[in-house]
C-alpha atoms as a PDB file:
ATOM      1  CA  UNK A   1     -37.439  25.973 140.527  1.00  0.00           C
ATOM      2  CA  UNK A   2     -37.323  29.373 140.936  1.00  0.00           C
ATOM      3  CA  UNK A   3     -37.825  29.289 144.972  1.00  0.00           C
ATOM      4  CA  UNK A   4     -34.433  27.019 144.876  1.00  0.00           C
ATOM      5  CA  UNK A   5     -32.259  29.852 143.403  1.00  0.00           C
ATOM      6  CA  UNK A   6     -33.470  32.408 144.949  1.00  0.00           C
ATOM      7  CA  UNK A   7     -32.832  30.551 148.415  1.00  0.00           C
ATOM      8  CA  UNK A   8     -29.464  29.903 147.175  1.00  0.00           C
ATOM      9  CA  UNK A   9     -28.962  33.374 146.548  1.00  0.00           C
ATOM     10  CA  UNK A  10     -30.149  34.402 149.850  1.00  0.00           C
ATOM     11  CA  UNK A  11     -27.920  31.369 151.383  1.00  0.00           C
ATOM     12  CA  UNK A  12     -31.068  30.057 153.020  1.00  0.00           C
ATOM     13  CA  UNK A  13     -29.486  26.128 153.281  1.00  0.00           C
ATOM     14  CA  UNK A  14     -32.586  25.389 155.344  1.00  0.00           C
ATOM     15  CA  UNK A  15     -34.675  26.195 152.139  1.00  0.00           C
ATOM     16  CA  UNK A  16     -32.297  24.882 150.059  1.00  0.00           C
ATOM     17  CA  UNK A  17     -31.772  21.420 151.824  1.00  0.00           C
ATOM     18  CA  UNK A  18     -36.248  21.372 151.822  1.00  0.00           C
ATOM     19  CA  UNK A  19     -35.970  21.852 147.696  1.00  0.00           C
ATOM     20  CA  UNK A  20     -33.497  18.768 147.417  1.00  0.00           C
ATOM     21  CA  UNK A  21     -34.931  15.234 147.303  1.00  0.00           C
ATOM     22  CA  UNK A  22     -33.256  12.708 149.743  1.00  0.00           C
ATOM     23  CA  UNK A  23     -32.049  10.448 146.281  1.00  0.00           C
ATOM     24  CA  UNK A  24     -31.291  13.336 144.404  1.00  0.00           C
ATOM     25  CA  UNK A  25     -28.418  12.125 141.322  1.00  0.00           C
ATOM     26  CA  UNK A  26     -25.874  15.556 141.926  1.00  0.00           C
ATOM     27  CA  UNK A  27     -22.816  16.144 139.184  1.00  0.00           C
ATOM     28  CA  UNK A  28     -20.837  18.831 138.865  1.00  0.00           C
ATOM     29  CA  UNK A  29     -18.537  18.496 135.906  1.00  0.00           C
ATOM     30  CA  UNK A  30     -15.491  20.060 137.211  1.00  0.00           C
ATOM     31  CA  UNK A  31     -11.787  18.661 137.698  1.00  0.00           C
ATOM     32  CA  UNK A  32     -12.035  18.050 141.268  1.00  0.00           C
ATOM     33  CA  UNK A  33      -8.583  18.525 142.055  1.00  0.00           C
ATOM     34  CA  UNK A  34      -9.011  21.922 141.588  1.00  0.00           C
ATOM     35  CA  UNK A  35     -12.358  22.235 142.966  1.00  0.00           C
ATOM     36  CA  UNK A  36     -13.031  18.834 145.543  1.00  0.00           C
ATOM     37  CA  UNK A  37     -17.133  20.126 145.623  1.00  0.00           C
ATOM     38  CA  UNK A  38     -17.205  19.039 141.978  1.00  0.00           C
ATOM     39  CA  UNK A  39     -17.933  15.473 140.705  1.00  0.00           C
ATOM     40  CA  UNK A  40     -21.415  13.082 141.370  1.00  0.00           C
ATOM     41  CA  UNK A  41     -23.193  12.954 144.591  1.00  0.00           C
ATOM     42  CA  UNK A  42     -25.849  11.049 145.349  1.00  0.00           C
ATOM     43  CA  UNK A  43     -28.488  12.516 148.156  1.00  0.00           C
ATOM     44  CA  UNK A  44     -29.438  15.137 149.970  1.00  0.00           C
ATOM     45  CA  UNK A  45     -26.685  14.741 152.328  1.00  0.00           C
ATOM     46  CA  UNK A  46     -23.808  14.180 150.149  1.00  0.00           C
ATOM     47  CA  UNK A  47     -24.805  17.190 148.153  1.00  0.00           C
ATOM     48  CA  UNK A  48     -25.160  19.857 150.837  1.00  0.00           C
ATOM     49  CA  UNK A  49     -22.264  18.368 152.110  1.00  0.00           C
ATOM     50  CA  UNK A  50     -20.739  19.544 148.781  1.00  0.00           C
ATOM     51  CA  UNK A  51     -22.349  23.012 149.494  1.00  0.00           C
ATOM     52  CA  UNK A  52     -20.818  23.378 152.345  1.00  0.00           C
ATOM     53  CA  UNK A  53     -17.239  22.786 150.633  1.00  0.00           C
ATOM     54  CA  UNK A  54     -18.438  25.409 148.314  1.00  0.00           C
ATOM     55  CA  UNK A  55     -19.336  27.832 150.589  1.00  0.00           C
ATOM     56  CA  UNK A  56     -15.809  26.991 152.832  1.00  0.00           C
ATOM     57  CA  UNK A  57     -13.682  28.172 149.818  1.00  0.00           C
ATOM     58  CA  UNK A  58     -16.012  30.433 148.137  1.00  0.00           C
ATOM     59  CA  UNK A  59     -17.752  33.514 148.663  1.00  0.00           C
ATOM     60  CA  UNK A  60     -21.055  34.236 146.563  1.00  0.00           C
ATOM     61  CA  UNK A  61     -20.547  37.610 145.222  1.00  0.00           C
ATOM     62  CA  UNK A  62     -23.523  37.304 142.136  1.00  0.00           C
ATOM     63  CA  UNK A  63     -25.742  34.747 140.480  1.00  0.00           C
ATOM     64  CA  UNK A  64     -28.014  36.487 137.919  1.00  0.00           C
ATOM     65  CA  UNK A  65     -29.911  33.665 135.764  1.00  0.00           C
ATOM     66  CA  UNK A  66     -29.902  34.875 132.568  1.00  0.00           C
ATOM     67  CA  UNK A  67     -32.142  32.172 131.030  1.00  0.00           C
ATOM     68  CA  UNK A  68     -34.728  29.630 132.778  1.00  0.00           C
ATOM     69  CA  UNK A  69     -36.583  27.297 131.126  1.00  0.00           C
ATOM     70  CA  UNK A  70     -39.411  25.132 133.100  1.00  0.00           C
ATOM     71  CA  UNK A  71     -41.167  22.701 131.291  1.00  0.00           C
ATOM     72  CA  UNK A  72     -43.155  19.912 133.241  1.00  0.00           C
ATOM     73  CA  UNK A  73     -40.293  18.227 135.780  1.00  0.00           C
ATOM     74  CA  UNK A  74     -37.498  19.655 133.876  1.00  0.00           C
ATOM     75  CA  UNK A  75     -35.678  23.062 134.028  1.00  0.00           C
ATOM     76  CA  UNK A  76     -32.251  24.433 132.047  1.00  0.00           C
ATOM     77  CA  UNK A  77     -31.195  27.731 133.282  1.00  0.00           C
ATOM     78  CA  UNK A  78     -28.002  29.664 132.307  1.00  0.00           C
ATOM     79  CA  UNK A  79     -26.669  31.955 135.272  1.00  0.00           C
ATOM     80  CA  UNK A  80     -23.571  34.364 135.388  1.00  0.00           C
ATOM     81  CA  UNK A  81     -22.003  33.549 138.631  1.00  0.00           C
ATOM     82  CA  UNK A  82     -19.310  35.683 140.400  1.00  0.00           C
ATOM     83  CA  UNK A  83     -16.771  34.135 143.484  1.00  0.00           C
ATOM     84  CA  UNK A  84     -14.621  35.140 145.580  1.00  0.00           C
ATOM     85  CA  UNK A  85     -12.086  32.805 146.410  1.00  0.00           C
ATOM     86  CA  UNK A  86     -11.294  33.176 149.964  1.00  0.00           C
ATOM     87  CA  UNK A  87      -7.890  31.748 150.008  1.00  0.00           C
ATOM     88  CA  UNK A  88      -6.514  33.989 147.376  1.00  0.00           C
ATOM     89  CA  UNK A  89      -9.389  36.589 146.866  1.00  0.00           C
ATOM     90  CA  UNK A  90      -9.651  36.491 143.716  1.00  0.00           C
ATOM     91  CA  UNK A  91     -12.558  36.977 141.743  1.00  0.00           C
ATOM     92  CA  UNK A  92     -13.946  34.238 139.856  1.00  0.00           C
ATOM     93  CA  UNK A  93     -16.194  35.491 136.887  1.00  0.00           C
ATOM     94  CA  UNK A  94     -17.925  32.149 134.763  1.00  0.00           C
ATOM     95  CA  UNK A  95     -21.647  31.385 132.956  1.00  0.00           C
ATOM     96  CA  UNK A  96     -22.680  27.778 134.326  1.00  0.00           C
ATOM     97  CA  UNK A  97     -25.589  25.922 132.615  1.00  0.00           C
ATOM     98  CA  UNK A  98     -27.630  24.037 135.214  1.00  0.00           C
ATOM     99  CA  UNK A  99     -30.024  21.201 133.858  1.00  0.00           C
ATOM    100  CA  UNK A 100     -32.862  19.665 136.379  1.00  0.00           C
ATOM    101  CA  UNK A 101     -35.579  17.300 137.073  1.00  0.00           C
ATOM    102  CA  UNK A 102     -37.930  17.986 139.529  1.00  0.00           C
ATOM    103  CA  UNK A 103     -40.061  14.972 141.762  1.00  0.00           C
ATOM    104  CA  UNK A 104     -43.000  15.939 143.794  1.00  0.00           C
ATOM    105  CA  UNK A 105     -41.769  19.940 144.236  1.00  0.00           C
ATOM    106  CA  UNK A 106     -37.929  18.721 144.959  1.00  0.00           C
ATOM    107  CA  UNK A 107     -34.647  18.702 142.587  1.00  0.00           C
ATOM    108  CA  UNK A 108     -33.824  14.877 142.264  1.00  0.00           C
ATOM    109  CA  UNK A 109     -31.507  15.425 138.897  1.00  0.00           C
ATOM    110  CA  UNK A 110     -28.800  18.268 138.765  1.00  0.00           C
ATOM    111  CA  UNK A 111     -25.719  19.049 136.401  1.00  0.00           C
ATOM    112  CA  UNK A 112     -23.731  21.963 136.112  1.00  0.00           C
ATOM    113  CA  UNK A 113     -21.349  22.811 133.003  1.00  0.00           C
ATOM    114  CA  UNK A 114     -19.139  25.665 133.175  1.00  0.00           C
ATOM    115  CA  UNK A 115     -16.436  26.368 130.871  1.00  0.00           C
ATOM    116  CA  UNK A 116     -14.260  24.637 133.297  1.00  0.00           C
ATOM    117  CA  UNK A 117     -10.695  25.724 131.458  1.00  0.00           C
ATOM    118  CA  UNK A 118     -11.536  29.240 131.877  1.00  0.00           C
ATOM    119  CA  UNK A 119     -12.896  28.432 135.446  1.00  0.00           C
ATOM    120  CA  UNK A 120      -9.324  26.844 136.226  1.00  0.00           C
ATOM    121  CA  UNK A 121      -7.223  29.414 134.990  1.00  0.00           C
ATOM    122  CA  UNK A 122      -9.431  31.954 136.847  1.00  0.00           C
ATOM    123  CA  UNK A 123      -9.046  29.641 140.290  1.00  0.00           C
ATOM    124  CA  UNK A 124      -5.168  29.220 139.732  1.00  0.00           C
ATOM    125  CA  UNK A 125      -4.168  32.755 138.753  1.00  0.00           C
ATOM    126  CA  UNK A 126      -2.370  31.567 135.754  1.00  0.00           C
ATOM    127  CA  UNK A 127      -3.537  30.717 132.219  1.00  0.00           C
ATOM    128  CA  UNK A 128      -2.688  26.829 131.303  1.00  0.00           C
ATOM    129  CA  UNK A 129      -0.726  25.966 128.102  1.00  0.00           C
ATOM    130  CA  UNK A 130      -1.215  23.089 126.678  1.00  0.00           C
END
C-alpha cells in the first residue's frame, strides 16, 4: 500500500499503473462537472486514464498521509492533499479519505471522499449559497 503512494507522490505512473489490478472497481465521489476525473471507473485503463485528467488540470503540490491503516487486503488512509489548479492557479487545500482492497499485491477496490463542498468552492473561487 504504502509503495502505491509513495509512487504517486513521486509521479512514477509506471509504478503506479504496476500497483493497479487490470479489474480494479475505481470511484471518486466528486460532482464531476466540476471535476470530469471524478465518478466510477472500472480497470486499469479507465482509471489512469482518469489520472491523467488529474494530472492535465492539476498540479500535485503535497500529499502527507496522516493516517494508514493496513489490515489483511484492506487499507483506509486519511491524506492532506494540496493542488494547484493550473487553469486558475489556485491552490486547492482538502483531507481525502481513501478506502482499499488489495488482490495478489495490486489495488482492485478504491474510493475517495473529500469534503467535496469545500473542494468546490475552493475549485470555483467562490463560496456556494444554498
Amino acid at each position: 500500500m504504502i509503495a502505491l503512494y509513495d509512487a504517486y507522490r513521486r509521479r512514477d505512473f509506471d509504478t503506479v499503473a504496476a500497483l493497479i489490478h487490470p479489474a480494479i472497481d475505481w470511484i471518486v465521489y466528486s460532482p464531476i462537472t466540476v471535476f470530469p476525473f471524478a465518478g466510477p471507473r472500472r480497470g486499469r485503463a479507465a482509471v489512469l486514464e482518469a489520472m491523467a485528467v488529474i494530472a492535465q488540470g492539476y498540479r500535485l503540490e503535497s500529499y502527507t498521509d496522516e493516517v494508514m491503516i493496513v489490515e489483511g487486503g484492506r487499507a483506509a488512509v486519511i491524506a492532506n492533499v494540496g493542488f494547484q489548479q493550473r487553469a486558475t492557479g489556485r491552490s486547492l487545500r482538502f483531507r481525502v479519505s481513501h478506502f482499499l482492497r488489495v488482490l495478489d499485491g495490486q489495488v482492485i477496490e478504491f474510493r475517495e471522499f473529500a469534503n467535496t463542498f469545500d473542494l468546490v468552492e475552493q475549485a470555483l473561487g467562490r463560496e456556494l449559497t444554498v
